[in-house]
Structure formats: C-alpha cells, structure tokens
N, C-alpha and C. Protein backbone atom coordinates (compact mmCIF):
# COMPACT_ATOMS: atom_id res chain seq x y z
N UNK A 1 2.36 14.26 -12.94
CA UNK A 1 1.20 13.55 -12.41
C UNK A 1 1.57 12.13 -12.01
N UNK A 2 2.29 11.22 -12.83
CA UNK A 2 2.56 9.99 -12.56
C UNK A 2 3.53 9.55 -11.32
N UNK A 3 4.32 11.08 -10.69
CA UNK A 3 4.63 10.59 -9.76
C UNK A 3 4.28 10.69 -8.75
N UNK A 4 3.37 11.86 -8.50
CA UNK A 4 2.46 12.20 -7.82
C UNK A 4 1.42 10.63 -7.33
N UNK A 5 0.98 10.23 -8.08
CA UNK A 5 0.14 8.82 -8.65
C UNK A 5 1.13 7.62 -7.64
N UNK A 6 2.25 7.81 -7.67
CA UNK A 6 3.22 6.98 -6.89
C UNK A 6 3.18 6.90 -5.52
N UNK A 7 2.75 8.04 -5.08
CA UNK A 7 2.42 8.20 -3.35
C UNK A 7 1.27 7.60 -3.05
N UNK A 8 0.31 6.79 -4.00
CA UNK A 8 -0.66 6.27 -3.43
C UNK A 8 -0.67 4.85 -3.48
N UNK A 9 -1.15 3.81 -2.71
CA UNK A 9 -1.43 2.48 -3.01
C UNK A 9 -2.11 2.39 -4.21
N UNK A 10 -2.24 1.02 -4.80
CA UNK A 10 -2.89 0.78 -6.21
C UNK A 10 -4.46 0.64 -5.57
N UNK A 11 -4.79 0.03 -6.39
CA UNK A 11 -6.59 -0.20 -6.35
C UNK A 11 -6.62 -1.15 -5.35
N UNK A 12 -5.82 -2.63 -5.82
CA UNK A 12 -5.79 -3.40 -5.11
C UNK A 12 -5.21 -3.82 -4.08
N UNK A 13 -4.49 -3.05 -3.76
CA UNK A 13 -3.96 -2.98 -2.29
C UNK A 13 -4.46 -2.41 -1.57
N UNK A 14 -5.40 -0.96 -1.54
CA UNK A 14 -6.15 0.11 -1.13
C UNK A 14 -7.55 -0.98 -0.95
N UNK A 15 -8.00 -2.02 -1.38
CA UNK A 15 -9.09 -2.60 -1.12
C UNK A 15 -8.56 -4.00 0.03
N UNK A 16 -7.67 -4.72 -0.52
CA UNK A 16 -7.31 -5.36 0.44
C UNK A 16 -7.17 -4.86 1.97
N UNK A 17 -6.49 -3.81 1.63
CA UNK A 17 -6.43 -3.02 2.93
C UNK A 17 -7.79 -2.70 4.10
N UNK A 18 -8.76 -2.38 3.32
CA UNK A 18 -10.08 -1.88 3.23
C UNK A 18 -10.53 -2.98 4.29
N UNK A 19 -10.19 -3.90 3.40
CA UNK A 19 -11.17 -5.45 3.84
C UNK A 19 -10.04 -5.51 5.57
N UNK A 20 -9.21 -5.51 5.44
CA UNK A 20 -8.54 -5.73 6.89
C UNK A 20 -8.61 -4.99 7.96
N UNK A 21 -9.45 -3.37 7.86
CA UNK A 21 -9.97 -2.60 9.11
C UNK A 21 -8.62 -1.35 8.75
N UNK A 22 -8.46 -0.94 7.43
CA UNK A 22 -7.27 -0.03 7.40
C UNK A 22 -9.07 1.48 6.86
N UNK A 23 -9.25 2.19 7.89
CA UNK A 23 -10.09 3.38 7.85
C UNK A 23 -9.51 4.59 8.28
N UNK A 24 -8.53 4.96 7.74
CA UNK A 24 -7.99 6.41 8.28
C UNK A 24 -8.27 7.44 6.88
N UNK A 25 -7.84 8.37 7.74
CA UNK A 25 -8.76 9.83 6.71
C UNK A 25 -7.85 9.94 5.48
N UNK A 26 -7.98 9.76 4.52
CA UNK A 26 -7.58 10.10 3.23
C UNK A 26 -7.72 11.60 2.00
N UNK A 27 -6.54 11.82 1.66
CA UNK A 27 -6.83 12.98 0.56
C UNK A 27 -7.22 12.44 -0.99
N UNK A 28 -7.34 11.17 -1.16
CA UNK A 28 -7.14 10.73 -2.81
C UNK A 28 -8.01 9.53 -2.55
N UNK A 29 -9.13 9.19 -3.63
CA UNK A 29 -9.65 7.97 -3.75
C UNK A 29 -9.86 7.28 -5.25
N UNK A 30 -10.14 6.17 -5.08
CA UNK A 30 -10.46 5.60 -6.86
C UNK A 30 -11.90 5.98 -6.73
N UNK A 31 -12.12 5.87 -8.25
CA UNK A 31 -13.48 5.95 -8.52
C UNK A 31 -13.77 5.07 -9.93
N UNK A 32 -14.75 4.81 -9.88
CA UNK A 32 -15.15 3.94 -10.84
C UNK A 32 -16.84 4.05 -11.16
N UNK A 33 -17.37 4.16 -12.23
CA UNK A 33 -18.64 4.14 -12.51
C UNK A 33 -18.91 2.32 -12.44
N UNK A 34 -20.46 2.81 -12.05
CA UNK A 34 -21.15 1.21 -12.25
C UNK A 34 -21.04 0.58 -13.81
N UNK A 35 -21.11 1.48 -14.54
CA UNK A 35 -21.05 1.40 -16.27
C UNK A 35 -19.84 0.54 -16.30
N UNK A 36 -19.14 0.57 -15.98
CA UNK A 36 -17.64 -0.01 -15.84
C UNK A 36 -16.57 1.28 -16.80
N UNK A 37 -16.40 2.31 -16.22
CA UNK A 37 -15.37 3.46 -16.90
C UNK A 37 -14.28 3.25 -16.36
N UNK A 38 -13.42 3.57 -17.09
CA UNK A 38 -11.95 3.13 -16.20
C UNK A 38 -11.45 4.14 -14.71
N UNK A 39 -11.01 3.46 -14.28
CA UNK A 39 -10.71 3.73 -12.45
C UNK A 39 -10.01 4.96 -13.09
N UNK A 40 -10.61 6.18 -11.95
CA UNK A 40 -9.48 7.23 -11.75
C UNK A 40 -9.14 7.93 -10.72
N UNK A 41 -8.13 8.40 -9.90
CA UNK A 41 -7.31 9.03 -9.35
C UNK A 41 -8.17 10.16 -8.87
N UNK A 42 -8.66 10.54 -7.45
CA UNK A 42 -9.52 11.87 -7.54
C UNK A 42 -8.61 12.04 -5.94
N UNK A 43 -8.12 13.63 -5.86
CA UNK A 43 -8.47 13.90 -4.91
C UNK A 43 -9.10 15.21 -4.18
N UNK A 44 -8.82 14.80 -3.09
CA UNK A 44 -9.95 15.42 -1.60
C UNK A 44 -9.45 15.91 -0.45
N UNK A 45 -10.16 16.19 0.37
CA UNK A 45 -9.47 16.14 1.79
C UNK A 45 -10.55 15.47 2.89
N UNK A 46 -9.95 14.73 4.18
CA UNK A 46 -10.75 14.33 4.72
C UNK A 46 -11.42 13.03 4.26
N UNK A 47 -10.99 12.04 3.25
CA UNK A 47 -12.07 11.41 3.41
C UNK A 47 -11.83 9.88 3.94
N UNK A 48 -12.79 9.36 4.52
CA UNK A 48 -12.76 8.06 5.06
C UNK A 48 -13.51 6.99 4.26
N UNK A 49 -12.74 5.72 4.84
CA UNK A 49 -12.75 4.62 3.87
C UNK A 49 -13.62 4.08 4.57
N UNK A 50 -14.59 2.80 3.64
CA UNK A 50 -14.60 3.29 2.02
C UNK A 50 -16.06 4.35 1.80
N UNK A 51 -16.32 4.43 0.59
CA UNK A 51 -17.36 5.47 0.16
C UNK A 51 -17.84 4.75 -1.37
N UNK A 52 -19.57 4.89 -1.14
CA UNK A 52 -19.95 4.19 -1.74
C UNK A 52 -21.76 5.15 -2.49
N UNK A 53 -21.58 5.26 -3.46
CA UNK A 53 -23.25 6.22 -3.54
C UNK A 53 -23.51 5.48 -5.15
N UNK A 54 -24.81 5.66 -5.46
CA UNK A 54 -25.53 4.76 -6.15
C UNK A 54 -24.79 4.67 -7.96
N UNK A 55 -24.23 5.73 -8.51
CA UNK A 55 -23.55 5.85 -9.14
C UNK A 55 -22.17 5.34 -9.60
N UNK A 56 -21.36 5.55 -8.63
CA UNK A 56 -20.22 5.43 -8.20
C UNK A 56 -19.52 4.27 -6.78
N UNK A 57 -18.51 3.62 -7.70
CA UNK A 57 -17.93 2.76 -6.79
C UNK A 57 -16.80 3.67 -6.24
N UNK A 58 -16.24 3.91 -5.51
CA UNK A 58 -15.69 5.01 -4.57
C UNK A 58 -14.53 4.22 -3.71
N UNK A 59 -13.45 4.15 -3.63
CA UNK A 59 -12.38 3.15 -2.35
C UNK A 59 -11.29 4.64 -1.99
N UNK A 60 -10.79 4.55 -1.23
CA UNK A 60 -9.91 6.11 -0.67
C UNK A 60 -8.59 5.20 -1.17
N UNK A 61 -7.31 5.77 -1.31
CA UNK A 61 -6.56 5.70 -1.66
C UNK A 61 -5.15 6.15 -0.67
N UNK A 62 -4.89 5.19 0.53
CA UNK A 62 -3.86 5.94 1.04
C UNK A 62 -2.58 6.13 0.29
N UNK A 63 -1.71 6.73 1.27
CA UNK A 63 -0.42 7.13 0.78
C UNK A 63 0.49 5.90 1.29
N UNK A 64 1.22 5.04 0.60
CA UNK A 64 2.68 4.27 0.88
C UNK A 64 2.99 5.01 2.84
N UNK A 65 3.00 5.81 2.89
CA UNK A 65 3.23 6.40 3.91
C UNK A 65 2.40 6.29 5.30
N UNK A 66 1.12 6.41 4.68
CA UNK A 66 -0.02 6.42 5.66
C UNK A 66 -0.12 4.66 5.81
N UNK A 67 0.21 3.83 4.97
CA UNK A 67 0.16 2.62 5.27
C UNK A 67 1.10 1.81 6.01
N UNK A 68 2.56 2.15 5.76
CA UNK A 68 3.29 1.61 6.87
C UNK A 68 3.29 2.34 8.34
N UNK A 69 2.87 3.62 8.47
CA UNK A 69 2.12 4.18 10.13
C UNK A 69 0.73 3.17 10.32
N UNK A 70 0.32 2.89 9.94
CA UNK A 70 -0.81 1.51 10.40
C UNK A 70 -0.44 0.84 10.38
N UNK A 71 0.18 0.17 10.05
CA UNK A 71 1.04 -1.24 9.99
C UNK A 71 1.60 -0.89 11.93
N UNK A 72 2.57 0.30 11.91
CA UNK A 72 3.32 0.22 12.83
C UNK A 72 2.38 0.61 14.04
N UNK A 73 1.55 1.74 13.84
CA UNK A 73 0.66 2.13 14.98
C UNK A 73 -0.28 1.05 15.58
N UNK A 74 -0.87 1.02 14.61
CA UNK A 74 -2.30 -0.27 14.59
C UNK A 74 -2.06 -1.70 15.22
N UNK A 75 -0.88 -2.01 14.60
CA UNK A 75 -0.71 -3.98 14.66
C UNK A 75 0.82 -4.19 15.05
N UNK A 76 1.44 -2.85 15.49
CA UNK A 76 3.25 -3.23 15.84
C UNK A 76 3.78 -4.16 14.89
N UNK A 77 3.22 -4.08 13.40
CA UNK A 77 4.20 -4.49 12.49
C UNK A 77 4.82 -3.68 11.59
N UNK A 78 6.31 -3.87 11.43
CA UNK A 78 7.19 -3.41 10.86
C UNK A 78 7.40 -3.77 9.41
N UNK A 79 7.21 -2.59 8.32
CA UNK A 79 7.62 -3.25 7.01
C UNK A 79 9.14 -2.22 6.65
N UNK A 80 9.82 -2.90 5.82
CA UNK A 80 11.26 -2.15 5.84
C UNK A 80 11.61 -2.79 3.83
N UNK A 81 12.21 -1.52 3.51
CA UNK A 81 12.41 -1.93 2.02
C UNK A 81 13.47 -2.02 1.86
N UNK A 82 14.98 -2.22 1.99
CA UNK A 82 15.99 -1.92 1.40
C UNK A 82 16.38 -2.38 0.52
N UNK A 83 17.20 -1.46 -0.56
CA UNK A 83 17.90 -1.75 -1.97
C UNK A 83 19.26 -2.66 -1.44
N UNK A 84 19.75 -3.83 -2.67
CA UNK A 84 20.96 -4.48 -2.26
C UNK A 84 21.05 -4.12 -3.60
N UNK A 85 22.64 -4.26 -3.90
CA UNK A 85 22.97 -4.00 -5.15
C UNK A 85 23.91 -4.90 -5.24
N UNK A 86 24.37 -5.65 -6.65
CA UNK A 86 24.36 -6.94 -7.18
C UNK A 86 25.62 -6.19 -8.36
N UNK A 87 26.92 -6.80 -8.12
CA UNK A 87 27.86 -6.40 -9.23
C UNK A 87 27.53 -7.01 -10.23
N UNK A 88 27.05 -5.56 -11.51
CA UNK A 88 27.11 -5.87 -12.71
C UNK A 88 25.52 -6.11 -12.97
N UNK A 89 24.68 -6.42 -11.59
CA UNK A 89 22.97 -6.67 -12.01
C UNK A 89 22.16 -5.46 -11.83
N UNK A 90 23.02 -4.71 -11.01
CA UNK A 90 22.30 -3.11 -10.95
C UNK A 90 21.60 -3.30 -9.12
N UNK A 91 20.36 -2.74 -8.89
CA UNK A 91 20.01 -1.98 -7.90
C UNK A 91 18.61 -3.52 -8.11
N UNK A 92 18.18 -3.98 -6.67
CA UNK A 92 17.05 -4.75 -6.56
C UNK A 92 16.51 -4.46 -5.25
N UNK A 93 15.35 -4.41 -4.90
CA UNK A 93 14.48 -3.95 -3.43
C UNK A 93 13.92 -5.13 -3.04
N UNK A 94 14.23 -5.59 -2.28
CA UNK A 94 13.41 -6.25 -0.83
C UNK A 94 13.08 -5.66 0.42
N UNK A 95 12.72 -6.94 1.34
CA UNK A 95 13.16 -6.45 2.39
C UNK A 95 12.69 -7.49 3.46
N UNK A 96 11.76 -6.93 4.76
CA UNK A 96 11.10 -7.75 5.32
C UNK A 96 10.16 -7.22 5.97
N UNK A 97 9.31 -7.84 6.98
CA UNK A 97 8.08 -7.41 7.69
C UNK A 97 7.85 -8.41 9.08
N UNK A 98 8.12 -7.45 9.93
CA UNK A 98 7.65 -8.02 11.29
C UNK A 98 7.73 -7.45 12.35
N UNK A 99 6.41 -8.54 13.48
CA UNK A 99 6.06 -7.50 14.18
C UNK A 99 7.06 -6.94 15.29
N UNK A 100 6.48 -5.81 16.01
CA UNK A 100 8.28 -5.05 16.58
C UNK A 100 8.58 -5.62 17.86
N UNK A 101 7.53 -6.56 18.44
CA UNK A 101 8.11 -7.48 19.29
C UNK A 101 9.27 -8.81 19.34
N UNK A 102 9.55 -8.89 17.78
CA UNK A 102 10.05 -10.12 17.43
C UNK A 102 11.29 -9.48 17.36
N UNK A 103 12.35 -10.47 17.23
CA UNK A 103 13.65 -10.02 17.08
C UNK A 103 14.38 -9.99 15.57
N UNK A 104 13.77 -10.92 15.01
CA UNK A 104 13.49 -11.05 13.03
C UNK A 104 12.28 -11.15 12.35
N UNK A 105 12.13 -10.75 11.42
CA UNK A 105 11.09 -10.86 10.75
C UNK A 105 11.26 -11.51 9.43
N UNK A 106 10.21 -12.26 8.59
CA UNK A 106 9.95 -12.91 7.85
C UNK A 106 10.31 -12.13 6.46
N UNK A 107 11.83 -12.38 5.95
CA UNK A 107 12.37 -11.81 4.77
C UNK A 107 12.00 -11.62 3.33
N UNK A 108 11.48 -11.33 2.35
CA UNK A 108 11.16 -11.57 1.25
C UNK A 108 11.84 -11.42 -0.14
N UNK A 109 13.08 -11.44 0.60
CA UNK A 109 14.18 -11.55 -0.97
C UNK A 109 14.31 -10.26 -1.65
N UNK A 110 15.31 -9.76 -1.87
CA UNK A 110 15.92 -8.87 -2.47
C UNK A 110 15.56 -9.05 -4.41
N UNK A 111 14.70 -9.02 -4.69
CA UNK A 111 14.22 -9.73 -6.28
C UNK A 111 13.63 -8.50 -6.89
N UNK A 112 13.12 -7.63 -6.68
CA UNK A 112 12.31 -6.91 -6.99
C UNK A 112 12.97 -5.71 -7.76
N UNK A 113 13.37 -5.30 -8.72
CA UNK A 113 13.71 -4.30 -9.80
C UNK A 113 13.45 -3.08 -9.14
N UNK A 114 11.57 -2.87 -9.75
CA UNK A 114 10.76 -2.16 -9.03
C UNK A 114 10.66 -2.06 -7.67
N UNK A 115 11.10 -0.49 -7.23
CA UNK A 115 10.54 0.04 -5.33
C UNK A 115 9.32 -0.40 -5.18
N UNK A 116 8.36 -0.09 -5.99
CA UNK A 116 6.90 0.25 -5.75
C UNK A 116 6.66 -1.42 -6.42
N UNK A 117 7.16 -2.46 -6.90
CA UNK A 117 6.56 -3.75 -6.40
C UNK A 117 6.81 -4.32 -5.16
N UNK A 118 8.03 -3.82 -4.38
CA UNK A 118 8.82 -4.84 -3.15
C UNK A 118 7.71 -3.71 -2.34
N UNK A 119 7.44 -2.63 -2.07
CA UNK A 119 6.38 -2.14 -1.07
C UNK A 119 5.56 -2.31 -1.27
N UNK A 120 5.02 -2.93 -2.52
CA UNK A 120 3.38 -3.95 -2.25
C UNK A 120 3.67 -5.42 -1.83
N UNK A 121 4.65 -5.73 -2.35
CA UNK A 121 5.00 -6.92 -1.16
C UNK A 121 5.13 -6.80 -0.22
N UNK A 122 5.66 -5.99 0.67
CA UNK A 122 5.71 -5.90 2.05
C UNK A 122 4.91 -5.65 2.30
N UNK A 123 3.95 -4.88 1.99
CA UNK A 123 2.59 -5.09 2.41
C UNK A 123 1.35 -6.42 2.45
N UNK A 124 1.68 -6.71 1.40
CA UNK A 124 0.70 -8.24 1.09
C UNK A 124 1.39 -9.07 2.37
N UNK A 125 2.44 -9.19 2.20
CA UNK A 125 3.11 -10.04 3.23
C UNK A 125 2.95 -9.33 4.74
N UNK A 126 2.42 -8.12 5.42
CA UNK A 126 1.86 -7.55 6.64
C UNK A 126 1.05 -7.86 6.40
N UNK A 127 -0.18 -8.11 5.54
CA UNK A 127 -1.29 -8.34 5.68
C UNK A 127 -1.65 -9.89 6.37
N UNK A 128 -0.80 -10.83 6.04
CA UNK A 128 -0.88 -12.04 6.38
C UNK A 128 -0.31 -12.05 8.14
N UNK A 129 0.37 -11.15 8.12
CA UNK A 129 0.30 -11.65 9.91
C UNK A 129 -1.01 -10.70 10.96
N UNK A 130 -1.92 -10.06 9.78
CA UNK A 130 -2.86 -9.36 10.89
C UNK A 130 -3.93 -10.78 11.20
C-alpha cells in the first residue's frame, strides 16, 4: 500500500496545485471529515478537482506523473530530478525546473536524500514561475 501511496502528490501539494488551475481527471483523492478525522487515501475513477459535499472535505490526488505532464503540457515548464552521487555520502536528488523555451533553468541543489522530497521541490519551485 505505501508504495502504491507514493504515486500520488501529498495533501499539500495536491492543494497548492488546486489553487494554481491544476483540474485534470483523477483516480485517487484525500478525504477528510468536517469532524476533523484523519486524511485518507480513496480511490476512483474519473474524478475532477476539487470536490466538495457537506460532510466531507474532498481534494483529488494526482499522480507525480500526471503532474509533471501539466507542468509540461499546460505552462512549457520542465521539472527534471536527477540523482548525483557523492563518494562515501551515498545517493542525493535534485535537480531543476524550467520553462522549455529557456536554455537553463533555475537549479535546486542536489541535497535531497529523499526522491519524493526533491519532486516536491521541483514542483514548489514550478509553481513559482506559473
């Protein structure tokens, strides 16, 4: 399940996103009661962002995947992750993000341990040039 769980953006990237005009059809969304129950993982097919009914706070959940094809379709920006590896420090992910008219894009350091923190950085950091 948890890696399954990996193919999707977090909460808060999936809302940031939200807020910037990212509405494509989704299989997986958060959910959350008004009660305040803890967020969970549901999925679906078909559904579009966001979704909202009197009960339930509702946000869709794309895939890592479905988000850098908007990035690239939507706004011709490019996000790119690559691993550098560091004698003796092991394996670290950066990368950069920019748009595909430019000839470089705005780097964000090779720092990141975690894959799945340096691709929410590259994302936070696409978000700032929409």
């Amino acid at each position: 399940m948890d890696k399954l769980i990996k193919l999707f953006t977090s909460y808060d990237i999936s809302l940031k996103l939200k807020e910037n005009g990212f509405n494509e059809l989704c299989i997986a969304y958060y959910v959350q009661k008004l009660s305040g129950t803890p967020l969970r993982l549901i999925w679906e097919e078909n559904l579009t962002n966001p979704i909202k009914n009197s009960e339930d706070f509702n946000l869709t959940a794309p895939t890592y995947q479905q988000v850098f094809d908007w990035f690239r379709e939507t706004h011709n920006i490019e996000i790119s992750i690559p691993a550098v590896r560091f004698k003796d420090k092991g394996k670290f992910y950066g990368g950069s993000v920019k748009r595909i008219e430019w000839d470089f894009g705005k780097s964000y350091g090779s720092n990141h341990i975690n894959y799945y923190d340096a691709i929410d950085k590259g994302i936070n950091e696409a978000l700032k040039l929409l």
